[in-house]
PDB file of N, CA and C in Angstrom:
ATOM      1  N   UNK A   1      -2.158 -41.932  25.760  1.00  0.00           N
ATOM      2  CA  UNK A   1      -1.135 -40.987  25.373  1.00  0.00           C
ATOM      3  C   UNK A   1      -1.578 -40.177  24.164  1.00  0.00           C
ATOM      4  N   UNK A   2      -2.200 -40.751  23.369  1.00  0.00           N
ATOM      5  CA  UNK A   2      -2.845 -39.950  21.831  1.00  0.00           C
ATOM      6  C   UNK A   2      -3.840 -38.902  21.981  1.00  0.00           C
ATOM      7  N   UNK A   3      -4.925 -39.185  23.181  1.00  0.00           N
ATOM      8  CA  UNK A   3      -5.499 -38.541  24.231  1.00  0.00           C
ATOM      9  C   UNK A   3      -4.922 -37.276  24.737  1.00  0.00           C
ATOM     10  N   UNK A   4      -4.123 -36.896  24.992  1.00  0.00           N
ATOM     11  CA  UNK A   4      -3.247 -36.318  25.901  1.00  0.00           C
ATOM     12  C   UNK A   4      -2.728 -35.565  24.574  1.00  0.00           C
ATOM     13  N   UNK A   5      -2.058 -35.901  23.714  1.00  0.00           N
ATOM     14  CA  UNK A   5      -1.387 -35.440  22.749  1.00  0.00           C
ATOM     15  C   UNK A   5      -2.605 -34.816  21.788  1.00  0.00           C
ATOM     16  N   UNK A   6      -3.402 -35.064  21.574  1.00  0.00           N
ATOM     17  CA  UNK A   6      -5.150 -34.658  20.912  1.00  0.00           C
ATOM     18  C   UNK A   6      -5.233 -33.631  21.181  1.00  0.00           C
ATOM     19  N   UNK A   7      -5.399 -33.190  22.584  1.00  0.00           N
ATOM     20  CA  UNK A   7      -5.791 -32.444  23.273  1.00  0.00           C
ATOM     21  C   UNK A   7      -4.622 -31.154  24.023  1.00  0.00           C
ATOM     22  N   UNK A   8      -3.853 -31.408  23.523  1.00  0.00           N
ATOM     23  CA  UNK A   8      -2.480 -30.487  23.547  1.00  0.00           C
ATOM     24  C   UNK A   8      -2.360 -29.836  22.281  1.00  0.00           C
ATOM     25  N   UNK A   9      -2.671 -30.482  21.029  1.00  0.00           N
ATOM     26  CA  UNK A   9      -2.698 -30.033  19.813  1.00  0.00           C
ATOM     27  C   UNK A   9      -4.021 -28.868  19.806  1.00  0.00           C
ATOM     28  N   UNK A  10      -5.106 -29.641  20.302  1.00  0.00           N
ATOM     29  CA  UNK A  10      -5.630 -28.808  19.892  1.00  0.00           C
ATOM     30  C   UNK A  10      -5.949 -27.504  20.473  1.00  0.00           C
ATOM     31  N   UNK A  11      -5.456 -27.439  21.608  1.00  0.00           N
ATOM     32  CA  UNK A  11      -5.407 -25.989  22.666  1.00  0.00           C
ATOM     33  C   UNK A  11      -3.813 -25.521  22.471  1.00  0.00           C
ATOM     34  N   UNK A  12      -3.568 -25.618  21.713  1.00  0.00           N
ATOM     35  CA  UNK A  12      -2.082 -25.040  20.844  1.00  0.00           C
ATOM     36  C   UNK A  12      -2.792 -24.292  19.909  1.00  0.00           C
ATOM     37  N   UNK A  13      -3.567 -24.935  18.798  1.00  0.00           N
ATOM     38  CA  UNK A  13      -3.997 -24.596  17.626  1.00  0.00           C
ATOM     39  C   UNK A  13      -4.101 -22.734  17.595  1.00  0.00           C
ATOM     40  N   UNK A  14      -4.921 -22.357  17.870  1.00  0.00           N
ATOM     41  CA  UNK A  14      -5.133 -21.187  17.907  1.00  0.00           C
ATOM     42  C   UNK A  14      -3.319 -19.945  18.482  1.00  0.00           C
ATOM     43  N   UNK A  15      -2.667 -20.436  18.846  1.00  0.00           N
ATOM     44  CA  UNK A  15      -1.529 -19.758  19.188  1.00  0.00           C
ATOM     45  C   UNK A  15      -0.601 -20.043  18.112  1.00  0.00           C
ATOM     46  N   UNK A  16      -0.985 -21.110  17.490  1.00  0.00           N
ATOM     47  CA  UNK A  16       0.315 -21.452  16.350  1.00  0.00           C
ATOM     48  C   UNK A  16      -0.715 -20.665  15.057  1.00  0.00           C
ATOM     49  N   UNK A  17      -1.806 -20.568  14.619  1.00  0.00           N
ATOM     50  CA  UNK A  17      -2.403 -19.648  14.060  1.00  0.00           C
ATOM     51  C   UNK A  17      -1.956 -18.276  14.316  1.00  0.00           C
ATOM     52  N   UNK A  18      -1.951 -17.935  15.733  1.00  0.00           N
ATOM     53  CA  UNK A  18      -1.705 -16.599  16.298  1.00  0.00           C
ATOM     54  C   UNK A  18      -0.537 -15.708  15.702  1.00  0.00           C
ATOM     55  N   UNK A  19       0.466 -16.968  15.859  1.00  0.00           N
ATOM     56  CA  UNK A  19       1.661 -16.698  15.377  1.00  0.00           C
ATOM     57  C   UNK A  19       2.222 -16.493  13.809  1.00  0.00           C
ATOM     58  N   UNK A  20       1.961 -17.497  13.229  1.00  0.00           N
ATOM     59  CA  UNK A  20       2.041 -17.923  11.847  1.00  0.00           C
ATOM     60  C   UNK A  20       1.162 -15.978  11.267  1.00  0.00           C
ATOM     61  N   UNK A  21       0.086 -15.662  11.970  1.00  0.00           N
ATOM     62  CA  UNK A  21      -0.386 -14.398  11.544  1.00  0.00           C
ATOM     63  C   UNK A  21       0.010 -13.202  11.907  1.00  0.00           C
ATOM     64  N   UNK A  22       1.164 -13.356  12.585  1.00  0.00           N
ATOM     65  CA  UNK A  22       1.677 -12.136  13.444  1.00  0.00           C
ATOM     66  C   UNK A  22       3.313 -12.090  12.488  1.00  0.00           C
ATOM     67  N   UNK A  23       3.735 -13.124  11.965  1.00  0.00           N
ATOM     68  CA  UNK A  23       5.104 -13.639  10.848  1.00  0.00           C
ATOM     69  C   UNK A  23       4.585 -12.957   9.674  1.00  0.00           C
ATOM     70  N   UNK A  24       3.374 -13.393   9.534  1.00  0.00           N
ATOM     71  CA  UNK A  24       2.706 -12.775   8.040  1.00  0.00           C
ATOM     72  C   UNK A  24       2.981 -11.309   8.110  1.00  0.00           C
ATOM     73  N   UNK A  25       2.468 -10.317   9.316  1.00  0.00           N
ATOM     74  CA  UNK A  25       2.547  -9.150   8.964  1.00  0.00           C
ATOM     75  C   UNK A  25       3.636  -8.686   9.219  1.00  0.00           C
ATOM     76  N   UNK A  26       4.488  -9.391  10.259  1.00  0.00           N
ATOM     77  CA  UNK A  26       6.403  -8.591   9.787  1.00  0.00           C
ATOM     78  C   UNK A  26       6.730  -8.900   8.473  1.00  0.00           C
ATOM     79  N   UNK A  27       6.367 -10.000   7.572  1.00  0.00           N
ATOM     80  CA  UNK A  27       6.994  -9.628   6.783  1.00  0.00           C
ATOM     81  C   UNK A  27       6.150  -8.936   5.423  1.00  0.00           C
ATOM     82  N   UNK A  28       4.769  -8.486   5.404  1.00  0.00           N
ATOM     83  CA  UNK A  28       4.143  -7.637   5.152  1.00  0.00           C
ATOM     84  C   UNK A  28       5.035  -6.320   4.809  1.00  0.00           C
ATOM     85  N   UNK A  29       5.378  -5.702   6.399  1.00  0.00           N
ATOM     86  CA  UNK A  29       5.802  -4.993   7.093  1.00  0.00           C
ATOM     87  C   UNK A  29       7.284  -4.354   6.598  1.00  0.00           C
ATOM     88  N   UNK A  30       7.993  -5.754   6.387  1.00  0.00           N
ATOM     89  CA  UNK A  30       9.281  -5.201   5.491  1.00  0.00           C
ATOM     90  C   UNK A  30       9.176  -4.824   4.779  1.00  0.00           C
ATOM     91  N   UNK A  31       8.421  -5.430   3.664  1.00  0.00           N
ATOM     92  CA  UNK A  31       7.971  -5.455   2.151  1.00  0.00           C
ATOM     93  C   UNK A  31       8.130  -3.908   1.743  1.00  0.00           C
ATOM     94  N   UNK A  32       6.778  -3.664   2.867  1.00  0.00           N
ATOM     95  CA  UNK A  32       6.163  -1.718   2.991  1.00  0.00           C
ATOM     96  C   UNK A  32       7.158  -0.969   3.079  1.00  0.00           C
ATOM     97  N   UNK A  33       7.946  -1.440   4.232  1.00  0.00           N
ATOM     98  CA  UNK A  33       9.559  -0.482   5.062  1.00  0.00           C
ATOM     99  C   UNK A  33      10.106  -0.376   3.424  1.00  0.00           C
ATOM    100  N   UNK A  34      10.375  -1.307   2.879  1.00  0.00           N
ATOM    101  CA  UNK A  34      11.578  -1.644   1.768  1.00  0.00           C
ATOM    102  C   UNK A  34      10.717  -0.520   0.133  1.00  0.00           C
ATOM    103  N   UNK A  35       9.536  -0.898   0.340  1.00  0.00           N
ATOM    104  CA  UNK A  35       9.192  -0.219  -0.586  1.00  0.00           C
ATOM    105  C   UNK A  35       8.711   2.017  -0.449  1.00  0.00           C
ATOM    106  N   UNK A  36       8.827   2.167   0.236  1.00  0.00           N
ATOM    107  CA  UNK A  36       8.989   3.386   1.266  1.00  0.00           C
ATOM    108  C   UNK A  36       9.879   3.717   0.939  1.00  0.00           C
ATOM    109  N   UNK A  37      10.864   2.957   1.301  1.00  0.00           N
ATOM    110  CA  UNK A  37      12.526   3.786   1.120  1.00  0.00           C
ATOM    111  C   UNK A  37      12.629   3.590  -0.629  1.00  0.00           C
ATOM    112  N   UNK A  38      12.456   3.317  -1.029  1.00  0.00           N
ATOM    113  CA  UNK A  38      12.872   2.658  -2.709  1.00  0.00           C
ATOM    114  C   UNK A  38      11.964   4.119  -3.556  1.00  0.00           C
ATOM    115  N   UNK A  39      10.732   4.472  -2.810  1.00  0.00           N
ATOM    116  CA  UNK A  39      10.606   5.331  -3.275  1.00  0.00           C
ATOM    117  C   UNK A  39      10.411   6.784  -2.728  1.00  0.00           C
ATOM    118  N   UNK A  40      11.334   7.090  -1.501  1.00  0.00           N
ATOM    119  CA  UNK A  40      11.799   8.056  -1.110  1.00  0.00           C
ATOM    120  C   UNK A  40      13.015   8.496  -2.208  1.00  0.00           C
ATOM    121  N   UNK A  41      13.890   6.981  -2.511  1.00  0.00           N
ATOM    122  CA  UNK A  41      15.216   7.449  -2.862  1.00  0.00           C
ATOM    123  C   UNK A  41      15.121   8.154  -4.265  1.00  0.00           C
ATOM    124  N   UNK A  42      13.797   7.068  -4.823  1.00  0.00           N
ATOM    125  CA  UNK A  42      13.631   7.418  -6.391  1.00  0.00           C
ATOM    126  C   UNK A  42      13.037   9.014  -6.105  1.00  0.00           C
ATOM    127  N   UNK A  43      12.183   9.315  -5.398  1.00  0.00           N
ATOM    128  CA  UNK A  43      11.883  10.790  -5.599  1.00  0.00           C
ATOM    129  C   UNK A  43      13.015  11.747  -5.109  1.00  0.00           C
ATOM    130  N   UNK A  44      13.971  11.399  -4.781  1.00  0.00           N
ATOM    131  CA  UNK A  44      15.531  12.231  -4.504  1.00  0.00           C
ATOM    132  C   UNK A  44      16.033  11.761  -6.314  1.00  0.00           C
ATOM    133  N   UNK A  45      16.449  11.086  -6.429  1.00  0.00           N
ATOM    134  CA  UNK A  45      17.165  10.645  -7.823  1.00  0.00           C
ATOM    135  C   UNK A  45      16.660  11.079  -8.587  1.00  0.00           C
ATOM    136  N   UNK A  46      15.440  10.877  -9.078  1.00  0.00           N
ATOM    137  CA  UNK A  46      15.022  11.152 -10.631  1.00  0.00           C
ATOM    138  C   UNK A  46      14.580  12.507 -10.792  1.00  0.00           C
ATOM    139  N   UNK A  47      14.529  13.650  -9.947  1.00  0.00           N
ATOM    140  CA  UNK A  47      14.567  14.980 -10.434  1.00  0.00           C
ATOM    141  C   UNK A  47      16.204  15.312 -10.251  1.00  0.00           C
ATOM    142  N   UNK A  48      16.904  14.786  -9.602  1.00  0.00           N
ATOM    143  CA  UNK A  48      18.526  15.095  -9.584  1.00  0.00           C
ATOM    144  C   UNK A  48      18.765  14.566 -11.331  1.00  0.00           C
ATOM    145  N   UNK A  49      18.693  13.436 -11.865  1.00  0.00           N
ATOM    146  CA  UNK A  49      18.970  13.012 -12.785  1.00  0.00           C
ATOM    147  C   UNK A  49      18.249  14.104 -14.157  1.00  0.00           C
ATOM    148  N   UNK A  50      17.201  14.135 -13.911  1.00  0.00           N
ATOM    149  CA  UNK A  50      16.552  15.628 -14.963  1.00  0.00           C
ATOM    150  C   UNK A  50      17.283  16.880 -14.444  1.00  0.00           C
ATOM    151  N   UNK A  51      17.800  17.122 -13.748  1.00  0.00           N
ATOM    152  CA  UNK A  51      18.456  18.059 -13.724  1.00  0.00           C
ATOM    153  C   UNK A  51      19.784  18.196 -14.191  1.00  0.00           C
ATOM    154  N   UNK A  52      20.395  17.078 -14.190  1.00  0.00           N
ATOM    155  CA  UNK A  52      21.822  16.888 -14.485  1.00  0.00           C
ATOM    156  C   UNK A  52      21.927  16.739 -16.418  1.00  0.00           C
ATOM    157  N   UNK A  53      20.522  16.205 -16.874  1.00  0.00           N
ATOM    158  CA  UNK A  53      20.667  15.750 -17.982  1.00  0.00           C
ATOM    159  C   UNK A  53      19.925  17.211 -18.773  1.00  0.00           C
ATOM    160  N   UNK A  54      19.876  17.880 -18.057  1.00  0.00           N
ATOM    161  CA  UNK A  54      19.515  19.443 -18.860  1.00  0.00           C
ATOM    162  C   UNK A  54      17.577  19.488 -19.070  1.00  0.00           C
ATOM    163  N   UNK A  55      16.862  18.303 -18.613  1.00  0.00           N
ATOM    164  CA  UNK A  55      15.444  18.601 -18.745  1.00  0.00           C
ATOM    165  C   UNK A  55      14.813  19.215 -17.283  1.00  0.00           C
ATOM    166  N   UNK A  56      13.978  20.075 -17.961  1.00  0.00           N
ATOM    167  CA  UNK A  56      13.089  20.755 -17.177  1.00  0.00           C
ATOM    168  C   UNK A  56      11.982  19.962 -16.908  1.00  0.00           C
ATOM    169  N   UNK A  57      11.894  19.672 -15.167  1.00  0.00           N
ATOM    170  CA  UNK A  57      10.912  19.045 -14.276  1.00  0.00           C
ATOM    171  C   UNK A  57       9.452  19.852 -15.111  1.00  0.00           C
ATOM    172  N   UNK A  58       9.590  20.621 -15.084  1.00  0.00           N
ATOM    173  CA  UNK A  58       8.626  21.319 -15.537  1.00  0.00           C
ATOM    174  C   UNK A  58       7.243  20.502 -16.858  1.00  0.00           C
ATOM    175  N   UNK A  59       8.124  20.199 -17.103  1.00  0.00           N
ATOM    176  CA  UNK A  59       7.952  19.281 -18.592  1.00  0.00           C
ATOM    177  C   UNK A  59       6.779  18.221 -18.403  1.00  0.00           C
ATOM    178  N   UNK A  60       7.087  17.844 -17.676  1.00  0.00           N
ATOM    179  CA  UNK A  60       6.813  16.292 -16.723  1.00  0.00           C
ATOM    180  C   UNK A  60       5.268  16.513 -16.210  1.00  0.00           C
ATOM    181  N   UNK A  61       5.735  17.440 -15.244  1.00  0.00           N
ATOM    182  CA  UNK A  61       4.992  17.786 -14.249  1.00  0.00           C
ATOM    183  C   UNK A  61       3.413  18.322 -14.152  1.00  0.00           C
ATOM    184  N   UNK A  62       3.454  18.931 -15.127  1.00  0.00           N
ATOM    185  CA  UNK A  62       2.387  20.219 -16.146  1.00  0.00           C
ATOM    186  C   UNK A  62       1.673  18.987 -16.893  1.00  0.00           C
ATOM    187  N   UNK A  63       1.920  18.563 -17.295  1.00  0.00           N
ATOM    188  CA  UNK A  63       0.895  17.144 -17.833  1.00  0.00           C
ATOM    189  C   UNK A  63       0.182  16.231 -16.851  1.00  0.00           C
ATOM    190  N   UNK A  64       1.087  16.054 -16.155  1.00  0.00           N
ATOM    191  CA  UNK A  64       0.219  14.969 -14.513  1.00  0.00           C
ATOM    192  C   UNK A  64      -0.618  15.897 -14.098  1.00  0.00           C
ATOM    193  N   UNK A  65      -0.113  16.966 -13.469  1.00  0.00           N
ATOM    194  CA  UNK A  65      -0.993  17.823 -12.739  1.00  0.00           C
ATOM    195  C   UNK A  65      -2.020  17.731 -13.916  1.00  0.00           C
ATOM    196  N   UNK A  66      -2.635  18.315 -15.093  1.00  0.00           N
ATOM    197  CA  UNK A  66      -3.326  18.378 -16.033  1.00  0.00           C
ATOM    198  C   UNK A  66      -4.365  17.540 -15.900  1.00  0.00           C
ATOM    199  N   UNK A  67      -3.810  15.950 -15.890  1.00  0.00           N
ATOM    200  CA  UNK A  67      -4.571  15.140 -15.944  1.00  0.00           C
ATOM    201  C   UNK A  67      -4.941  14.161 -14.719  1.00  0.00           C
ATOM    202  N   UNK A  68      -4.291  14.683 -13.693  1.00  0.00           N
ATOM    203  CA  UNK A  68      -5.089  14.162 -12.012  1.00  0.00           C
ATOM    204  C   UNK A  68      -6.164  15.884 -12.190  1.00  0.00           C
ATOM    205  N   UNK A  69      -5.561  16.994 -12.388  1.00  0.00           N
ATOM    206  CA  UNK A  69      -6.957  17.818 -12.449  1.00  0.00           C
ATOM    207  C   UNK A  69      -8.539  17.076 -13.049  1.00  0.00           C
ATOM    208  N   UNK A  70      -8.199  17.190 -14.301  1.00  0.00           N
ATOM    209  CA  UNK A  70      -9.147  16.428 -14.849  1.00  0.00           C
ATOM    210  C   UNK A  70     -10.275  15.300 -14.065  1.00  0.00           C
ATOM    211  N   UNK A  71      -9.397  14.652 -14.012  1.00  0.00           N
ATOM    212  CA  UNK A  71      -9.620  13.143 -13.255  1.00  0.00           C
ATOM    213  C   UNK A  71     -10.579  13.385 -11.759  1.00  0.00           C
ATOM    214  N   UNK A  72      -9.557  14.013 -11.216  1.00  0.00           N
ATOM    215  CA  UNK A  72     -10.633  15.109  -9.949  1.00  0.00           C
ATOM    216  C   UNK A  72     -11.918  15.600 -10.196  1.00  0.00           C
ATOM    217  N   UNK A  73     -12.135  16.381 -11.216  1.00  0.00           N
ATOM    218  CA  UNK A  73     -13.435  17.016 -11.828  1.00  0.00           C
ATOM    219  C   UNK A  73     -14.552  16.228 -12.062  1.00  0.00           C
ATOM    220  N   UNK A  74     -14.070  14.959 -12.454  1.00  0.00           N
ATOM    221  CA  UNK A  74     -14.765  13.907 -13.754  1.00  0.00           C
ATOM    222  C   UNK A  74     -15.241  13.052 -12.348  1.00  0.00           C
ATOM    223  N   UNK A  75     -14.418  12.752 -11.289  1.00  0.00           N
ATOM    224  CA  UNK A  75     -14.923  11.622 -10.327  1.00  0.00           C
ATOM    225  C   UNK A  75     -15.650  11.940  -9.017  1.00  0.00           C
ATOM    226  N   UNK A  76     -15.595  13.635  -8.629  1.00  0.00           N
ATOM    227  CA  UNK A  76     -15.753  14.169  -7.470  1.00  0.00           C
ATOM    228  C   UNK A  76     -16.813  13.982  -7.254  1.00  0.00           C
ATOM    229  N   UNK A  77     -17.667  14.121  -8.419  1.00  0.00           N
ATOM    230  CA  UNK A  77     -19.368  13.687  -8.113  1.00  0.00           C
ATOM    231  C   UNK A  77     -19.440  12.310  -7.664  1.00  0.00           C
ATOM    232  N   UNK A  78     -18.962  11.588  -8.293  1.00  0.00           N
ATOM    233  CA  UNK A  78     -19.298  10.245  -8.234  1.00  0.00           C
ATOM    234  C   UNK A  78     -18.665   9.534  -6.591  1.00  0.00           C
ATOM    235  N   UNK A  79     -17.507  10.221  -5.946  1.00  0.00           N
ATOM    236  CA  UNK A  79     -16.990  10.259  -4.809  1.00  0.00           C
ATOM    237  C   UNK A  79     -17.792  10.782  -3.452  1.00  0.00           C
ATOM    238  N   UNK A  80     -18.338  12.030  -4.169  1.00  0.00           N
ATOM    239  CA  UNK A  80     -19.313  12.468  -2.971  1.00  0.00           C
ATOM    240  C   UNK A  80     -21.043  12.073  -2.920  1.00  0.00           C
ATOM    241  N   UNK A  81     -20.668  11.472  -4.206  1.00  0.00           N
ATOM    242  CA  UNK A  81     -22.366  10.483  -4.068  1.00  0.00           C
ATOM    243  C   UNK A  81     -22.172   9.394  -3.518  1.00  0.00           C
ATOM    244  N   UNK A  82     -23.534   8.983  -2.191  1.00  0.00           N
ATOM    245  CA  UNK A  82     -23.149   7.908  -1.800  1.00  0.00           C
ATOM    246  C   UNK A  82     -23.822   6.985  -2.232  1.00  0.00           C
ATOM    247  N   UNK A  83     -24.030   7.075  -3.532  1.00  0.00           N
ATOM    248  CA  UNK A  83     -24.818   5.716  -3.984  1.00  0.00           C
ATOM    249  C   UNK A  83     -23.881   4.362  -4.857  1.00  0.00           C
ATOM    250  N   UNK A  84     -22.817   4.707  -4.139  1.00  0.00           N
ATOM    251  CA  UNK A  84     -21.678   3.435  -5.187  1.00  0.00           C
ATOM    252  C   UNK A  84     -21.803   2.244  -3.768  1.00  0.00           C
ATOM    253  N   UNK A  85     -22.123   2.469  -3.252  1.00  0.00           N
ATOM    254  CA  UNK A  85     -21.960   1.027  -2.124  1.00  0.00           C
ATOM    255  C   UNK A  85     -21.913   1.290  -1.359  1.00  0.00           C
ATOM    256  N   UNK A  86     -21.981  -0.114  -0.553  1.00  0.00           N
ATOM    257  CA  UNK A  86     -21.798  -0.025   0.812  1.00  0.00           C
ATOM    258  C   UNK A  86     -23.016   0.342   1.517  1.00  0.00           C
ATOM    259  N   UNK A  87     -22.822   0.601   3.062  1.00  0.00           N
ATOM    260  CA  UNK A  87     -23.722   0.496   3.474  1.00  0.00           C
ATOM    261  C   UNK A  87     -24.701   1.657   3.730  1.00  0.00           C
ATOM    262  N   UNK A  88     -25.982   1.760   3.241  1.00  0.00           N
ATOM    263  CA  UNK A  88     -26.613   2.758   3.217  1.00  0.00           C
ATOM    264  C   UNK A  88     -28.447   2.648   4.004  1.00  0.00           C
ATOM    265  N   UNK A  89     -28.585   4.107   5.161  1.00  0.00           N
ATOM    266  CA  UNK A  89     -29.993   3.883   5.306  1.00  0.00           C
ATOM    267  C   UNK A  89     -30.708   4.694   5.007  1.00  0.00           C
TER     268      UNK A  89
END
Protein backbone atom coordinates (compact mmCIF):
# COMPACT_ATOMS: atom_id res chain seq x y z
CA UNK A 1 0.00 0.00 0.00
CA UNK A 2 3.04 2.60 0.75
CA UNK A 3 4.11 1.39 -2.74
CA UNK A 4 1.12 2.49 -4.37
CA UNK A 5 0.85 5.63 -2.31
CA UNK A 6 4.93 6.42 -3.25
CA UNK A 7 4.16 6.33 -6.45
CA UNK A 8 0.91 8.41 -6.63
CA UNK A 9 2.79 11.09 -4.76
CA UNK A 10 5.20 11.18 -6.83
CA UNK A 11 3.42 11.47 -10.35
CA UNK A 12 1.24 14.18 -8.56
CA UNK A 13 4.37 16.09 -7.68
CA UNK A 14 4.87 18.08 -10.65
CA UNK A 15 0.96 19.19 -10.95
CA UNK A 16 0.83 20.27 -7.32
CA UNK A 17 4.09 22.36 -8.26
CA UNK A 18 2.12 23.29 -11.43
CA UNK A 19 -0.41 24.66 -9.45
CA UNK A 20 1.03 26.16 -6.31
CA UNK A 21 2.93 28.28 -9.52
CA UNK A 22 -0.01 29.20 -11.39
CA UNK A 23 -1.66 30.66 -7.41
CA UNK A 24 1.66 32.49 -7.26
CA UNK A 25 0.98 34.47 -10.37
CA UNK A 26 -2.85 35.31 -9.70
CA UNK A 27 -1.86 36.66 -6.93
CA UNK A 28 1.19 38.42 -8.45
CA UNK A 29 -1.45 39.49 -10.77
CA UNK A 30 -3.75 41.26 -8.25
CA UNK A 31 -1.02 42.90 -6.58
CA UNK A 32 -0.22 44.59 -10.38
CA UNK A 33 -4.29 45.01 -11.11
CA UNK A 34 -4.42 46.81 -7.51
CA UNK A 35 -1.38 48.75 -8.01
CA UNK A 36 -2.44 50.10 -11.69
CA UNK A 37 -5.53 51.38 -10.45
CA UNK A 38 -3.94 53.12 -7.21
CA UNK A 39 -1.97 54.84 -9.62
CA UNK A 40 -4.31 55.71 -12.32
CA UNK A 41 -6.44 57.27 -9.46
CA UNK A 42 -3.40 59.12 -7.94
CA UNK A 43 -2.59 60.60 -11.43
CA UNK A 44 -6.46 61.85 -11.61
CA UNK A 45 -6.19 63.27 -7.85
CA UNK A 46 -3.06 64.90 -7.36
CA UNK A 47 -3.16 67.42 -10.29
CA UNK A 48 -7.05 67.96 -9.28
CA UNK A 49 -5.73 68.63 -5.74
CA UNK A 50 -2.87 71.31 -7.18
CA UNK A 51 -5.38 72.75 -8.83
CA UNK A 52 -7.86 73.25 -6.21
CA UNK A 53 -5.10 74.39 -3.77
CA UNK A 54 -4.07 77.33 -6.24
CA UNK A 55 -0.46 75.61 -7.37
CA UNK A 56 0.66 75.56 -10.74
CA UNK A 57 1.41 71.90 -12.21
CA UNK A 58 3.76 73.78 -13.92
CA UNK A 59 5.99 74.11 -10.95
CA UNK A 60 6.44 70.46 -10.49
CA UNK A 61 6.74 69.48 -13.75
CA UNK A 62 9.65 71.80 -15.32
CA UNK A 63 12.07 70.29 -12.79
CA UNK A 64 11.36 66.41 -13.58
CA UNK A 65 11.29 67.02 -17.10
CA UNK A 66 14.82 68.95 -16.43
CA UNK A 67 16.21 66.24 -14.76
CA UNK A 68 14.95 62.87 -16.69
CA UNK A 69 16.41 65.31 -19.68
CA UNK A 70 19.59 65.31 -18.15
CA UNK A 71 19.62 61.79 -17.06
CA UNK A 72 18.77 60.82 -20.82
CA UNK A 73 21.90 62.70 -22.12
CA UNK A 74 24.30 61.36 -19.35
CA UNK A 75 23.09 57.46 -19.93
CA UNK A 76 22.22 57.24 -23.75
CA UNK A 77 25.75 56.40 -24.48
CA UNK A 78 26.11 54.01 -22.02
CA UNK A 79 22.49 52.40 -23.18
CA UNK A 80 23.45 52.21 -26.74
CA UNK A 81 26.85 50.72 -25.95
CA UNK A 82 26.76 47.20 -25.88
CA UNK A 83 29.48 46.61 -23.72
CA UNK A 84 27.52 46.53 -20.16
CA UNK A 85 26.60 42.75 -20.49
CA UNK A 86 25.21 40.14 -21.48
CA UNK A 87 25.61 38.31 -24.23
CA UNK A 88 28.03 39.37 -26.79
CA UNK A 89 29.91 37.98 -30.19
Amino acid sequence: MNENLDILIISIDDEIERKCYELKQKHIQKIMKLIFLLTCGLLLVIPLVLVFAGINILVYLLPAAIIIGIALLILLPLVLDNKLGGITE
